[in-house]
C-alpha atoms as a PDB file:
ATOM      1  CA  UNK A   1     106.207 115.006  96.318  1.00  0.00           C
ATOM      2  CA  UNK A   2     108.866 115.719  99.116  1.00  0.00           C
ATOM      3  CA  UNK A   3     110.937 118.277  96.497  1.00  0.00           C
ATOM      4  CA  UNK A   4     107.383 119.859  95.882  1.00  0.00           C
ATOM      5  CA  UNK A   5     106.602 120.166  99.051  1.00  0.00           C
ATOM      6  CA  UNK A   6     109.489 121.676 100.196  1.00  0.00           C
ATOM      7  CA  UNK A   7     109.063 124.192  97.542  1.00  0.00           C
ATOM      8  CA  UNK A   8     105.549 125.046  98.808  1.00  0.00           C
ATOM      9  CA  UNK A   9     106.911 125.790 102.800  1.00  0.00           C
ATOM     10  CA  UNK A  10     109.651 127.674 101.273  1.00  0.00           C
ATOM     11  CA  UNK A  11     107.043 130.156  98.833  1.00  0.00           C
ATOM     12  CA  UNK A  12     104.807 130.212 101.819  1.00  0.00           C
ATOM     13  CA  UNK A  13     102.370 128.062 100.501  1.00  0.00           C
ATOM     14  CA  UNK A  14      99.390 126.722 102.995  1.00  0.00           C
ATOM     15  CA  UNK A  15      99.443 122.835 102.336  1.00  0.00           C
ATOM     16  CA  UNK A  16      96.046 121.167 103.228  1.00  0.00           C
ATOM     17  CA  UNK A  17      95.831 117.567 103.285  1.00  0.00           C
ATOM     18  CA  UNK A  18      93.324 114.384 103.514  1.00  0.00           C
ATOM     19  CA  UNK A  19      92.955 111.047 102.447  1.00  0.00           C
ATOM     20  CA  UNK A  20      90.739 108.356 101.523  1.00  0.00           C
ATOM     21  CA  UNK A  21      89.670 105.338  99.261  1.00  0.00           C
ATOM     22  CA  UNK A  22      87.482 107.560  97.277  1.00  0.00           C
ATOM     23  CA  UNK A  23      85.944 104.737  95.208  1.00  0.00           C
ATOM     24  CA  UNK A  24      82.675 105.860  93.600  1.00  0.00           C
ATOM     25  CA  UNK A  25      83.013 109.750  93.476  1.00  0.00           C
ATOM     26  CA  UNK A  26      79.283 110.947  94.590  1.00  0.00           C
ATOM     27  CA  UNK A  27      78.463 114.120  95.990  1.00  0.00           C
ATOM     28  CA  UNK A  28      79.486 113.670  99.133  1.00  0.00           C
ATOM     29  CA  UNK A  29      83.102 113.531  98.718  1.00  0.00           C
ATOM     30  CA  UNK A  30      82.847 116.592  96.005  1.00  0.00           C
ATOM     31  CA  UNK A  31      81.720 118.741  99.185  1.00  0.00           C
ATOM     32  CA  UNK A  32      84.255 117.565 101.344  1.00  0.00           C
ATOM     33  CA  UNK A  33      87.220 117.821  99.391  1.00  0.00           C
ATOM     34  CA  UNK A  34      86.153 121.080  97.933  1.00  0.00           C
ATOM     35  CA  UNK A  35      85.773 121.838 102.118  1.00  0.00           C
ATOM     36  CA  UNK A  36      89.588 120.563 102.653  1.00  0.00           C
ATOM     37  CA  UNK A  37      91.042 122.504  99.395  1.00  0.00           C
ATOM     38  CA  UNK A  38      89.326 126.024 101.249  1.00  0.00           C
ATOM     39  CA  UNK A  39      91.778 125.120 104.477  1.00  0.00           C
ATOM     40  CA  UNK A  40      94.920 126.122 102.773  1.00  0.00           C
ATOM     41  CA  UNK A  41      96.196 127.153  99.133  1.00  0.00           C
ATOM     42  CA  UNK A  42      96.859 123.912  97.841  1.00  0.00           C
ATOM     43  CA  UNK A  43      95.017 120.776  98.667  1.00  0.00           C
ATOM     44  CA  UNK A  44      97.310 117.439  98.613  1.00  0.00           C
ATOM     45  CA  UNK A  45      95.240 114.331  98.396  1.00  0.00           C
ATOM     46  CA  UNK A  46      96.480 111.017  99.690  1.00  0.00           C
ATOM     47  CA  UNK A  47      94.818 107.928  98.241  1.00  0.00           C
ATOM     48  CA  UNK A  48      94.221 104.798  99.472  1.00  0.00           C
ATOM     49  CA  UNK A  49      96.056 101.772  96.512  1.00  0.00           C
ATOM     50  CA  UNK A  50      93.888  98.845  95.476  1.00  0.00           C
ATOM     51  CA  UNK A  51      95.161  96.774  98.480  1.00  0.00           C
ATOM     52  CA  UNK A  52      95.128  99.175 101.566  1.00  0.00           C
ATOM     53  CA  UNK A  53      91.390 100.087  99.993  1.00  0.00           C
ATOM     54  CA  UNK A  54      91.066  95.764  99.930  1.00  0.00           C
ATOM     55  CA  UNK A  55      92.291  95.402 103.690  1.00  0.00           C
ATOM     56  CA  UNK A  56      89.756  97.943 104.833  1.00  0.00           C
ATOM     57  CA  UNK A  57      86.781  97.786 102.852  1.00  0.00           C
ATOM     58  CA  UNK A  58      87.635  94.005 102.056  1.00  0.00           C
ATOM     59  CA  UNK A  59      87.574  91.652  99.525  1.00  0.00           C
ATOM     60  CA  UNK A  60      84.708  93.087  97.185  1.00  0.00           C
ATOM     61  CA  UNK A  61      86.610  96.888  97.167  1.00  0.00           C
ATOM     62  CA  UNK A  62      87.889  98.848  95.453  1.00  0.00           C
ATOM     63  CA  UNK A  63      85.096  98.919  92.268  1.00  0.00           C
ATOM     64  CA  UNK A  64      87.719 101.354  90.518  1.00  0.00           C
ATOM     65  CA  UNK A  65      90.992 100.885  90.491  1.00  0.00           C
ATOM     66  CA  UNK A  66      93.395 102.710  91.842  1.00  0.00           C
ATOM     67  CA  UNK A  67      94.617 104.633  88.246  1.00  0.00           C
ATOM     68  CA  UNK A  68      91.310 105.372  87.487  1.00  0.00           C
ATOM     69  CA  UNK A  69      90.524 106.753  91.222  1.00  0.00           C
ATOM     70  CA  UNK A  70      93.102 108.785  90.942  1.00  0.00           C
ATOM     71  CA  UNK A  71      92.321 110.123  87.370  1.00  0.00           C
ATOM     72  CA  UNK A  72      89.014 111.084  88.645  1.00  0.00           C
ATOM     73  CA  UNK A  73      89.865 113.038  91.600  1.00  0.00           C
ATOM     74  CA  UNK A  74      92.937 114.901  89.877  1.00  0.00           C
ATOM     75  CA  UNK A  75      90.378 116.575  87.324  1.00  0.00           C
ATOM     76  CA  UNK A  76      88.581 118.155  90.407  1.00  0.00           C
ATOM     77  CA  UNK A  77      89.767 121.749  90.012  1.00  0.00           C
ATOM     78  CA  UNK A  78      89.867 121.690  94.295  1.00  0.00           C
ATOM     79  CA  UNK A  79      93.050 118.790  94.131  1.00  0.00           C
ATOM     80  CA  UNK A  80      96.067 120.057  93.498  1.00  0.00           C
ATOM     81  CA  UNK A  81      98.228 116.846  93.900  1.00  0.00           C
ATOM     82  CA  UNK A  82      97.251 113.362  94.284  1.00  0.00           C
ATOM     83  CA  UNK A  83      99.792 110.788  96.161  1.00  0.00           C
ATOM     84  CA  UNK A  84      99.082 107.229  96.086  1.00  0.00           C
ATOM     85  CA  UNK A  85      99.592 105.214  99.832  1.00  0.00           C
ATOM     86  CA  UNK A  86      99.869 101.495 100.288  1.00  0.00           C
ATOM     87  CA  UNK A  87      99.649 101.651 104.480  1.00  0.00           C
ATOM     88  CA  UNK A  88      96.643 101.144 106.207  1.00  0.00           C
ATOM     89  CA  UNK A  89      96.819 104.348 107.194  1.00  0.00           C
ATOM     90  CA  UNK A  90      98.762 107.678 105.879  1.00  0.00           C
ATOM     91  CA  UNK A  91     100.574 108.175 109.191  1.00  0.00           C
ATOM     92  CA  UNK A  92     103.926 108.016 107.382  1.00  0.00           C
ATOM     93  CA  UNK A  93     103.226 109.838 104.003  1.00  0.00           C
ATOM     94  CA  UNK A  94     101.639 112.840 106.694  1.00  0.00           C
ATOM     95  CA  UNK A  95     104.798 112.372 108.959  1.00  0.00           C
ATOM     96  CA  UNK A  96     107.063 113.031 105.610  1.00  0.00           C
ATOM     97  CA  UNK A  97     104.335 115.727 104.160  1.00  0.00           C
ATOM     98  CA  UNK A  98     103.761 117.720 107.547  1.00  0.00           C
ATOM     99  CA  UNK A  99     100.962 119.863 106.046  1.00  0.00           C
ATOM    100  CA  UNK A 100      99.985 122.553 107.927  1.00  0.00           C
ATOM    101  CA  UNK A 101      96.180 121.490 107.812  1.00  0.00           C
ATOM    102  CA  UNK A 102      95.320 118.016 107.837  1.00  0.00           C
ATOM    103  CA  UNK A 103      91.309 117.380 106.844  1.00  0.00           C
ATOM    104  CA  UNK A 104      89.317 114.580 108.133  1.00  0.00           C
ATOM    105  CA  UNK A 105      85.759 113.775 108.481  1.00  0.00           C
ATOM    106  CA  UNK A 106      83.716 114.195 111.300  1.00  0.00           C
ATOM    107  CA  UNK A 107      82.969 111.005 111.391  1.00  0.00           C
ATOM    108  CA  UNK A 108      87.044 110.396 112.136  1.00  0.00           C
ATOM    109  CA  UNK A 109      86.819 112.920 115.366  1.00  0.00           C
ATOM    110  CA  UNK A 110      88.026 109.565 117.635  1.00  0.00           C
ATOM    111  CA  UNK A 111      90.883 109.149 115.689  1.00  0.00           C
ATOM    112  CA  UNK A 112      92.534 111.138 112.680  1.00  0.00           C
ATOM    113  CA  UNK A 113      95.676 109.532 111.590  1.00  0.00           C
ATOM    114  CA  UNK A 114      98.646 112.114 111.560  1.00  0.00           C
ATOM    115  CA  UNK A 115      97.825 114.380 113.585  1.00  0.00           C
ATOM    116  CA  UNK A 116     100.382 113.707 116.241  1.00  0.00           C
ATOM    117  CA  UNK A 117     103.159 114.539 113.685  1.00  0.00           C
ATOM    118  CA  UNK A 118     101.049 117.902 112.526  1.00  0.00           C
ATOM    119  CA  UNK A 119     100.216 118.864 115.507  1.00  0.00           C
ATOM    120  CA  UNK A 120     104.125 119.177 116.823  1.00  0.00           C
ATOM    121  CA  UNK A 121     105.285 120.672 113.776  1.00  0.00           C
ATOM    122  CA  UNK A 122     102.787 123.327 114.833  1.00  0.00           C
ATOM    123  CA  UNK A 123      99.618 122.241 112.066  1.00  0.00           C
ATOM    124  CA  UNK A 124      95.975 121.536 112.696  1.00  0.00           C
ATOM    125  CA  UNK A 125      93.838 119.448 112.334  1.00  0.00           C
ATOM    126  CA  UNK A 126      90.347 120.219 110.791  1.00  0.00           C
ATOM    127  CA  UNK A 127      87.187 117.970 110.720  1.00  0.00           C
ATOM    128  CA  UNK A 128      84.707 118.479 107.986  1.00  0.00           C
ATOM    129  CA  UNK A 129      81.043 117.940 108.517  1.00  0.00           C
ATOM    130  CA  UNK A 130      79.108 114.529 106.466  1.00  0.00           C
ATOM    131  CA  UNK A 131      76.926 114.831 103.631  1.00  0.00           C
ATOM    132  CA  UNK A 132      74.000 112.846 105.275  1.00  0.00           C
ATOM    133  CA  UNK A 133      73.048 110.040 103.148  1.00  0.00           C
ATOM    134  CA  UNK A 134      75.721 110.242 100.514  1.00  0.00           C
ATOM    135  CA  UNK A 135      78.591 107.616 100.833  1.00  0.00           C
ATOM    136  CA  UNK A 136      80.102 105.483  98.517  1.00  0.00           C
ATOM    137  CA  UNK A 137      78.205 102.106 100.612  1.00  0.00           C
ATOM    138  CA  UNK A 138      75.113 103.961  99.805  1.00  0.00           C
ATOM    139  CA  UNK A 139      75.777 104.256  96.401  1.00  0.00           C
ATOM    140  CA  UNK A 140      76.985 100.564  96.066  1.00  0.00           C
ATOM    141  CA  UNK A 141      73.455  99.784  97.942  1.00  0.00           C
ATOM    142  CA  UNK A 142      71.155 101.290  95.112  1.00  0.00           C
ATOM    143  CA  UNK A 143      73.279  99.951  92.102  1.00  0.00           C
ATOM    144  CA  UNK A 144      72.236  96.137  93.617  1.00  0.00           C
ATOM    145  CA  UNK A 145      69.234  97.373  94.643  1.00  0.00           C
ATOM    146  CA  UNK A 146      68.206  98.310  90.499  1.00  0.00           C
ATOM    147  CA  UNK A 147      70.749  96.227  88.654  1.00  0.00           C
ATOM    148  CA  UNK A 148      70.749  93.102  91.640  1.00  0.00           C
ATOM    149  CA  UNK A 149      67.261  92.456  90.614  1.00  0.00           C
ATOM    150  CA  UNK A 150      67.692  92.886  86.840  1.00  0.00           C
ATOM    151  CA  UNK A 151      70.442  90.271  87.320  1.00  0.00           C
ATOM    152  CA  UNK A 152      68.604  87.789  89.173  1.00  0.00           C
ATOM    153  CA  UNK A 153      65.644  87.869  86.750  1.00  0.00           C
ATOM    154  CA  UNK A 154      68.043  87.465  83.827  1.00  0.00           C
ATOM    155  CA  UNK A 155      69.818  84.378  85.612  1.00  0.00           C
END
């Protein structure tokens, strides 16, 4: 990703970035990555692996692994590329990246990972407004809420 990026600086290219776990695609992310992608020309997507998603979700997360996660987002016509992290955080992969917008949520206004390193090398930083009620816990939430019960019943 380093060669491609490099490539993209050099044409010009505006490089938006922003990460996540991304583990049950709803609605909510759609609009916010769709959001990030409209900061710059090409929208790089940094994704949490199966065990940074496990250290910060914990032990129940992901529900989709990591190749399938990233299958799913790479069909959205608004990612362009889709780099996989293992850190608890993409400070490094954004340090080595420097896009010129780095994307967070709202919800990350006290702290957005990277954007020391964009900042110097003269980038922003961007936070995108929530979907109310749509996030992947909620999602999770209604699946036991329907299925949980069928389960119990059954058992």
């Amino acid at each position: 990703m380093l060669a491609e990026r490099a490539r993209l600086k050099e044409q010009g290219t505006v490089v938006s970035f922003t990460n996540g776990c991304f583990d049950i695609l709803h609605p909510g992310h759609v609009t916010y990555l769709q959001f990030a992608r409209q900061q710059g020309d090409v929208l790089v997507l940094g994704m949490n692996s199966d065990a940074s998603v496990k250290r910060n979700k914990g032990d129940d997360r992901p529900i989709v692994c990591e190749e399938d996660r990233a299958s799913v987002v790479a069909a959205l016509e608004c990612i362009d590329y889709v780099v996989l992290f293992d850190e608890d955080e993409p400070r490094e992969l954004i340090a080595e990246l420097l896009p010129d917008v780095l994307v967070k949520g709202e919800d990350w206004a006290h702290y957005v990972s990277g954007r020391e390193e964009v900042e110097a090398a003269g980038g922003k930083v961007v936070l995108a407004k929530m979907v109310e009620g749509r996030s992947t816990t909620n999602v999770i939430g209604r699946i036991l809420e329907v299925y949980g019960k069928e389960a119990n019943q059954q058992g």
